[in-house]
Protein backbone atom coordinates (compact mmCIF):
# COMPACT_ATOMS: atom_id res chain seq x y z
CA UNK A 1 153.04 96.16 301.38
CA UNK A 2 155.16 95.71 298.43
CA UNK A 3 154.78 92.41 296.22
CA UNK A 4 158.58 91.93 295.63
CA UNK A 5 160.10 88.55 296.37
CA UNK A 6 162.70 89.23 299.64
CA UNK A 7 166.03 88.24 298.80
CA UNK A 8 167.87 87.80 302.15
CA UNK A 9 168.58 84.18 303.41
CA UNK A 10 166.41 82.05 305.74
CA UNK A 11 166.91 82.94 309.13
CA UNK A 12 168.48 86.39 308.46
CA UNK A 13 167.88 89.55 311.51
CA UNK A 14 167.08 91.78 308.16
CA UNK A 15 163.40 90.49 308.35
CA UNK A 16 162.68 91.24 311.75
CA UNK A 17 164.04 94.72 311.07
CA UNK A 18 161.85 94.81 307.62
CA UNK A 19 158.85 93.75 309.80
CA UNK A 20 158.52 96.35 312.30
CA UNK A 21 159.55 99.33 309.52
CA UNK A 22 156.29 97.92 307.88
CA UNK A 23 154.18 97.98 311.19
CA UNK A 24 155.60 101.53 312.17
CA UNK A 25 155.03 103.11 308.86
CA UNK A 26 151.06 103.22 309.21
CA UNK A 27 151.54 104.55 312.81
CA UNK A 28 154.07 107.65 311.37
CA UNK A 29 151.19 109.43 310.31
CA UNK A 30 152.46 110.66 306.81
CA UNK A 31 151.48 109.32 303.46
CA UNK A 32 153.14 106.65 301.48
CA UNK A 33 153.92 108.50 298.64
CA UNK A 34 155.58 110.93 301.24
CA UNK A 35 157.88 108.49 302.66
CA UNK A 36 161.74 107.84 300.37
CA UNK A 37 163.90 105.07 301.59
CA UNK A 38 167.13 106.01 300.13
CA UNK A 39 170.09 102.30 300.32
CA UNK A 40 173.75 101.83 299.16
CA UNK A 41 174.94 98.61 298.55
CA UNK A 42 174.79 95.67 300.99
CA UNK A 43 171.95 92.77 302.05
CA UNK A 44 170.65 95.59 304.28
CA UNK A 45 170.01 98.14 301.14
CA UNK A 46 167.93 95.88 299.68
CA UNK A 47 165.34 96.86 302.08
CA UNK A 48 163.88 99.24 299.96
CA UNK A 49 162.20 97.07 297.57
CA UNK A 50 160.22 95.10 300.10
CA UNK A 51 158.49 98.55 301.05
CA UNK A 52 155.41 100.63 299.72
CA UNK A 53 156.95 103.70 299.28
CA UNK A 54 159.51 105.39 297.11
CA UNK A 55 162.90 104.06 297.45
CA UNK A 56 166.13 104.50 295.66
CA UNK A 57 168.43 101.85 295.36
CA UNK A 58 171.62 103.90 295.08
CA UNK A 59 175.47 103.06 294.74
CA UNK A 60 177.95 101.99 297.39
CA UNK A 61 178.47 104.08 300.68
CA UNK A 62 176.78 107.27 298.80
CA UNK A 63 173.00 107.15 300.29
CA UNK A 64 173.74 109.89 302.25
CA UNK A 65 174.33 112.18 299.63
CA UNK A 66 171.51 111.22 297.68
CA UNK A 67 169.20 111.66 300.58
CA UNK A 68 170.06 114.88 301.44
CA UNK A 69 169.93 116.19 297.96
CA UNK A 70 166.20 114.59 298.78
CA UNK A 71 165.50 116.47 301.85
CA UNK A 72 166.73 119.91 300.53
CA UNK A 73 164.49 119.22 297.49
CA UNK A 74 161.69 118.12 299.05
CA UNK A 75 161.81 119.53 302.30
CA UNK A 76 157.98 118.03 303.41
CA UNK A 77 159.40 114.30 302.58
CA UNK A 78 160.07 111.77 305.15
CA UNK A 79 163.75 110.33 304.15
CA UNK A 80 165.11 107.06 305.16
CA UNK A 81 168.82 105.83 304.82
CA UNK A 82 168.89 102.22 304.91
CA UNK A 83 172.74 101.40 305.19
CA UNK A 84 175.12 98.68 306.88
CA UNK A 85 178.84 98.49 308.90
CA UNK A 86 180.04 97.94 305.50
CA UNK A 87 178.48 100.61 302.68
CA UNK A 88 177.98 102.96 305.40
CA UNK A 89 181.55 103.21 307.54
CA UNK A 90 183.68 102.23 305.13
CA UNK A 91 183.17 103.96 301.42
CA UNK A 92 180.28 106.28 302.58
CA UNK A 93 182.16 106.51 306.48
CA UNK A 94 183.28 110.57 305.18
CA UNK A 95 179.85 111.24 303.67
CA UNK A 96 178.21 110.09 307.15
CA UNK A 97 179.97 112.03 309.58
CA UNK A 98 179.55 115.48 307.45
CA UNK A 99 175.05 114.29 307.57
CA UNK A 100 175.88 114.32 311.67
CA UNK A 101 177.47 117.35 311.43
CA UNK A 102 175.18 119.12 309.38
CA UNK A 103 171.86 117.71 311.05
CA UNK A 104 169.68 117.40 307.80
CA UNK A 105 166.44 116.49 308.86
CA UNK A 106 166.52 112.41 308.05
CA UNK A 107 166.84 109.34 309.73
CA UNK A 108 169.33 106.54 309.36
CA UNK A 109 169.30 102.99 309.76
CA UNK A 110 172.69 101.13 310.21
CA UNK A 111 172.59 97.70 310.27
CA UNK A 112 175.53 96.21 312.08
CA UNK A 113 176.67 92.79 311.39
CA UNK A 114 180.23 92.91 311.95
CA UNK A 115 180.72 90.98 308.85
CA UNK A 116 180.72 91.96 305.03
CA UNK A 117 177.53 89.62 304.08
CA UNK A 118 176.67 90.14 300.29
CA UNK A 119 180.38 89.54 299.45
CA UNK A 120 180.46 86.14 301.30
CA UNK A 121 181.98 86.94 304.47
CA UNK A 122 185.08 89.71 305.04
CA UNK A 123 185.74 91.54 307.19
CA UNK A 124 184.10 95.07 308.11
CA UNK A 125 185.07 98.37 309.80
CA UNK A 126 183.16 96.81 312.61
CA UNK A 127 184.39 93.35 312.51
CA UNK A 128 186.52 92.65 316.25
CA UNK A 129 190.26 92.49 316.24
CA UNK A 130 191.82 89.25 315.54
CA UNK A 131 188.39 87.81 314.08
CA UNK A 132 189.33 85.54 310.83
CA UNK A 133 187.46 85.69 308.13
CA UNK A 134 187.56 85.22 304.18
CA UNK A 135 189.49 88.41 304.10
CA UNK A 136 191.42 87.64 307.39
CA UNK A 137 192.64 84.23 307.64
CA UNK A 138 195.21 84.60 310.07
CA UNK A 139 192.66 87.16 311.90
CA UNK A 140 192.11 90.98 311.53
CA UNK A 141 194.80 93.17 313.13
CA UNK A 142 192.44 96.74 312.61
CA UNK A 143 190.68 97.97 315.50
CA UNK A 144 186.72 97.97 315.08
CA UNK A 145 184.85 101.63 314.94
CA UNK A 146 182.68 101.80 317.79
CA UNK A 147 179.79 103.26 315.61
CA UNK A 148 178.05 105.13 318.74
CA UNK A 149 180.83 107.08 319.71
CA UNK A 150 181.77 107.99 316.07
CA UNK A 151 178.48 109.44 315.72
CA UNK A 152 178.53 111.40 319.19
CA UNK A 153 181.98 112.50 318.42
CA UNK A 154 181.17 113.86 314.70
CA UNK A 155 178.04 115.93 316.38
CA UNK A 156 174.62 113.57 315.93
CA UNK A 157 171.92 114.68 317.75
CA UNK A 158 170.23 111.62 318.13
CA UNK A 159 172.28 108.37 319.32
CA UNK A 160 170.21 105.01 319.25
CA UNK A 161 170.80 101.43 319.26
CA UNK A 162 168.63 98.18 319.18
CA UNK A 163 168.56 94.66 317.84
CA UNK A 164 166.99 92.50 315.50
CA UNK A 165 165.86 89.64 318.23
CA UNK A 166 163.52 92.14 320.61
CA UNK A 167 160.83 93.41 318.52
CA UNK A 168 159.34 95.91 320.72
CA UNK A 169 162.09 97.69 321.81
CA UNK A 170 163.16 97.87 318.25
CA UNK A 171 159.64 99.17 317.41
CA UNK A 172 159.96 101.98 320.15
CA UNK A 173 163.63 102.77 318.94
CA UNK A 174 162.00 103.70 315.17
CA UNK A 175 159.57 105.54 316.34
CA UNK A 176 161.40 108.03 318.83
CA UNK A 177 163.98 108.06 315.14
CA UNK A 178 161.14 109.39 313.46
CA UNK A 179 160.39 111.47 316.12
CA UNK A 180 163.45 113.19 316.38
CA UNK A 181 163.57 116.96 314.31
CA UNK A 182 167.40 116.44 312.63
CA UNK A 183 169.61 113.69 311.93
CA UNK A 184 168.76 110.11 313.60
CA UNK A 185 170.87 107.80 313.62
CA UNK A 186 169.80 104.28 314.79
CA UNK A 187 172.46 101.47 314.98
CA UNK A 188 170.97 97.87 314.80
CA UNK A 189 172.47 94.82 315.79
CA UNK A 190 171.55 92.29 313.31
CA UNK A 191 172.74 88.53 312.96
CA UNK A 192 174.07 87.75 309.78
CA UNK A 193 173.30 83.65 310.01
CA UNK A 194 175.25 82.56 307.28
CA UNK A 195 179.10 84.36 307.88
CA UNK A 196 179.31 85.83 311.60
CA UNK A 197 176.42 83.73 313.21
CA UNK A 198 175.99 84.55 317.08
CA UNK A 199 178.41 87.40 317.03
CA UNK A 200 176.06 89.20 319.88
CA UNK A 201 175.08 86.12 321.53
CA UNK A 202 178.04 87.01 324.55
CA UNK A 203 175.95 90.06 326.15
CA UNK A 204 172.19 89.20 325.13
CA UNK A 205 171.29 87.90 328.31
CA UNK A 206 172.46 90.64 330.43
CA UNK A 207 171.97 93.45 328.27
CA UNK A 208 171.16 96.73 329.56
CA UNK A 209 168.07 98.74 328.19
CA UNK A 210 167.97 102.77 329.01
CA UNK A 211 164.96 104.77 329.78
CA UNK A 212 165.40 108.29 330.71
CA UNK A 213 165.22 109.39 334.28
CA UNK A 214 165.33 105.35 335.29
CA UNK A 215 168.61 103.67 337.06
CA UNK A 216 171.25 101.57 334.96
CA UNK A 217 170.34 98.65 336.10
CA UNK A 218 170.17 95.03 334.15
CA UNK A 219 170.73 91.25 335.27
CA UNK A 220 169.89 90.28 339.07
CA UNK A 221 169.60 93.51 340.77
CA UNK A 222 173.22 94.42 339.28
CA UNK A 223 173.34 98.27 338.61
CA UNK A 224 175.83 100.87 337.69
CA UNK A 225 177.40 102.97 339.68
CA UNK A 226 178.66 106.62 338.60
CA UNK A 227 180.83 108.36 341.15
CA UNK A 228 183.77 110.42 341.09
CA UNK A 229 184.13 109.50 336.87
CA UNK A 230 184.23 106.40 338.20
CA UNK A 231 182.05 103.53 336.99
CA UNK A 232 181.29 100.02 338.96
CA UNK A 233 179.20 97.48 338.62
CA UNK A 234 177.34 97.00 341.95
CA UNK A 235 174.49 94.54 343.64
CA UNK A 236 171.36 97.14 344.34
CA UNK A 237 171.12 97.77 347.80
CA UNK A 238 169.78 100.86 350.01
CA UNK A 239 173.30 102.15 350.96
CA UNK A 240 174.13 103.02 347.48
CA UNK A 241 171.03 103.87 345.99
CA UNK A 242 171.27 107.43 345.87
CA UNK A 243 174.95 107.01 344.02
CA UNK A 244 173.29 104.70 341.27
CA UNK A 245 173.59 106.42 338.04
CA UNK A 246 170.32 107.89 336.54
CA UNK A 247 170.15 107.63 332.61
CA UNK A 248 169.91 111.03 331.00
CA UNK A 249 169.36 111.23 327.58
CA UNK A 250 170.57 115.29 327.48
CA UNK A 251 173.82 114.63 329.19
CA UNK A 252 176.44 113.79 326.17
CA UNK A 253 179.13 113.08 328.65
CA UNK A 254 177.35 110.32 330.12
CA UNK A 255 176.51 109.22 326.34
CA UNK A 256 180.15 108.90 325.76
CA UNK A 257 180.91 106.44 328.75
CA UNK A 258 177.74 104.41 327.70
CA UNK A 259 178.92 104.30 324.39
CA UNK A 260 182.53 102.65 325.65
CA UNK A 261 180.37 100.01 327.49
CA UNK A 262 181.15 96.45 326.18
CA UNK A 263 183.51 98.10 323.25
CA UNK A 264 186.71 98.87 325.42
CA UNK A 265 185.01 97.56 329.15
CA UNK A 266 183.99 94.18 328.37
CA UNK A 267 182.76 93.99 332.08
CA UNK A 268 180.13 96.55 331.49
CA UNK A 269 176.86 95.28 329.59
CA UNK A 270 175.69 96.56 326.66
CA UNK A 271 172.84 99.28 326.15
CA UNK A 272 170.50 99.46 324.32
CA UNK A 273 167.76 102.23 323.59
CA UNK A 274 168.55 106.38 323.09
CA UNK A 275 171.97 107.12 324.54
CA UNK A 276 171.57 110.86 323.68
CA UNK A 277 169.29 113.60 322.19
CA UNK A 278 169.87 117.08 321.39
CA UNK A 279 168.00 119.69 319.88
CA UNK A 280 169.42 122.28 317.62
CA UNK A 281 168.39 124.08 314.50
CA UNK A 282 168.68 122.18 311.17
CA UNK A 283 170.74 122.04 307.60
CA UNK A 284 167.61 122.37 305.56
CA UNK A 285 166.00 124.55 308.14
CA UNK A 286 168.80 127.00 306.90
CA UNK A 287 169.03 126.32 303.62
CA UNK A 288 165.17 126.67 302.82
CA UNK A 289 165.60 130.21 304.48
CA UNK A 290 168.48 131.12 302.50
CA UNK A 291 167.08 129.83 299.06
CA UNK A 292 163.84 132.19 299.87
């Protein structure tokens, strides 16, 4: 563990995220001096000086392009980007979408707060419409990205999401990142206390956590029901049990519904865990043969 002093505010979700990188990192199986956590600008890039590894504290919105130049490099590393709604979907929001659609072989960490925290509390691309801030005193009149289906639209082949307040499942969520041969991409909700406090507290308690081949189901015995491209909300009973919709992380139309839920249909809950996987062949699998 690294001896630097950690620099977020009291109470911030940044060091439940920056406790469970440090208990998965051990578990990874690859040596420290292996492992590069590559940051832009924000609280979240900070990250990288509270870890023993390499890490590169780079400039705003461009730790994508650093990393890859990284991975092509250094093709046995283990790369990191440690990015936020701000550094990484605004300024570095081009550079991101061209790392999905090339699948280099790294994993990325976006830290959603819906807030711009380091500058005290504007907006962000992810802020929601009509929220006032510092920025927006009369309230914002853009439309939010909806991160997961920017990232399933621009070609990711792994689609993840989690949050700061359950440990575990944020645990499992880095470790199937890891996992994953191309580009991750892990979206984490995390409470900024100071300038958006409670800004996920509306679906917490009826959130809805996916595990392949198992039913949508969350709450009291509410589930969801997929029929005819049609999508209800339904109490579980026998009658419509075999219509209950199965989670599928290989199906990237169902991924694209899931990743409307609570965005555009407020009545549906939000999920949580891998909305979609793919395997394909990668950038610097391609490049390494080329450069031989």
């Amino acid at each position: 563990m690294n001896n630097s002093k950690v620099n977020w505010c009291p109470g911030c979700g940044n060091f439940s995220i920056l406790k469970q990188i440090q208990s998965i990192l051990p578990e990874i199986g690859v040596n420290k001096h292996k492992i590069v956590f590559v940051s832009g600008i924000g609280c979240s890039s900070r990250l990288p000086y509270y870890l023993d590894t390499y890490g590169i504290h780079g400039i705003h919105g461009r730790a994508t392009s650093i990393a890859t130049g990284i991975k092509l490099s250094k093709k046995n590393l283990s790369v990191w980007i440690i990015t936020g709604d701000g550094d990484g979907l605004s300024i570095g929001g081009n550079h991101l979408i061209h790392l999905f659609r090339r699948n280099i072989n790294v994993n990325i960490l976006l830290f959603n707060n819906k807030i711009y925290g380091l500058t005290k509390g504007q907006y962000s691309p992810t802020s929601s419409l009509g929220v006032k801030t510092k920025s927006s005193p009369l309230g914002t009149i853009e439309r939010p990205f909806n991160t997961l289906s920017l990232a399933l639209g621009a070609g990711a082949t792994f689609v993840a999401r989690s949050i700061d307040i359950n440990i575990k499942h944020l645990k499992k969520m880095l470790i199937a990142s890891n996992n994953h041969i191309g580009t991750s991409f892990l979206e984490i909700y995390q409470n900024c206390n100071i300038f958006n406090n409670g800004v996920f507290d509306s679906f917490t308690k009826e959130s809805l956590y996916l595990e392949q081949k198992k039913p949508l189901s969350f709450g009291k015995r509410k589930c969801i029901l997929l029929y005819n491209n049609k999508i209800k909300i339904i109490i579980n009973n026998n009658f419509l049990k075999k219509k209950i919709w199965i989670h599928d992380i290989y199906d990237i139309n169902k991924a694209f519904f899931l990743s409307k839920f609570f965005y555009e249909k407020k009545i549906f809950p939000c999920p949580f865990g891998v909305l979609y996987k793919r395997k394909i062949d990668t950038y610097d699998k391609f490049f390494n043969k080329k450069r031989c």
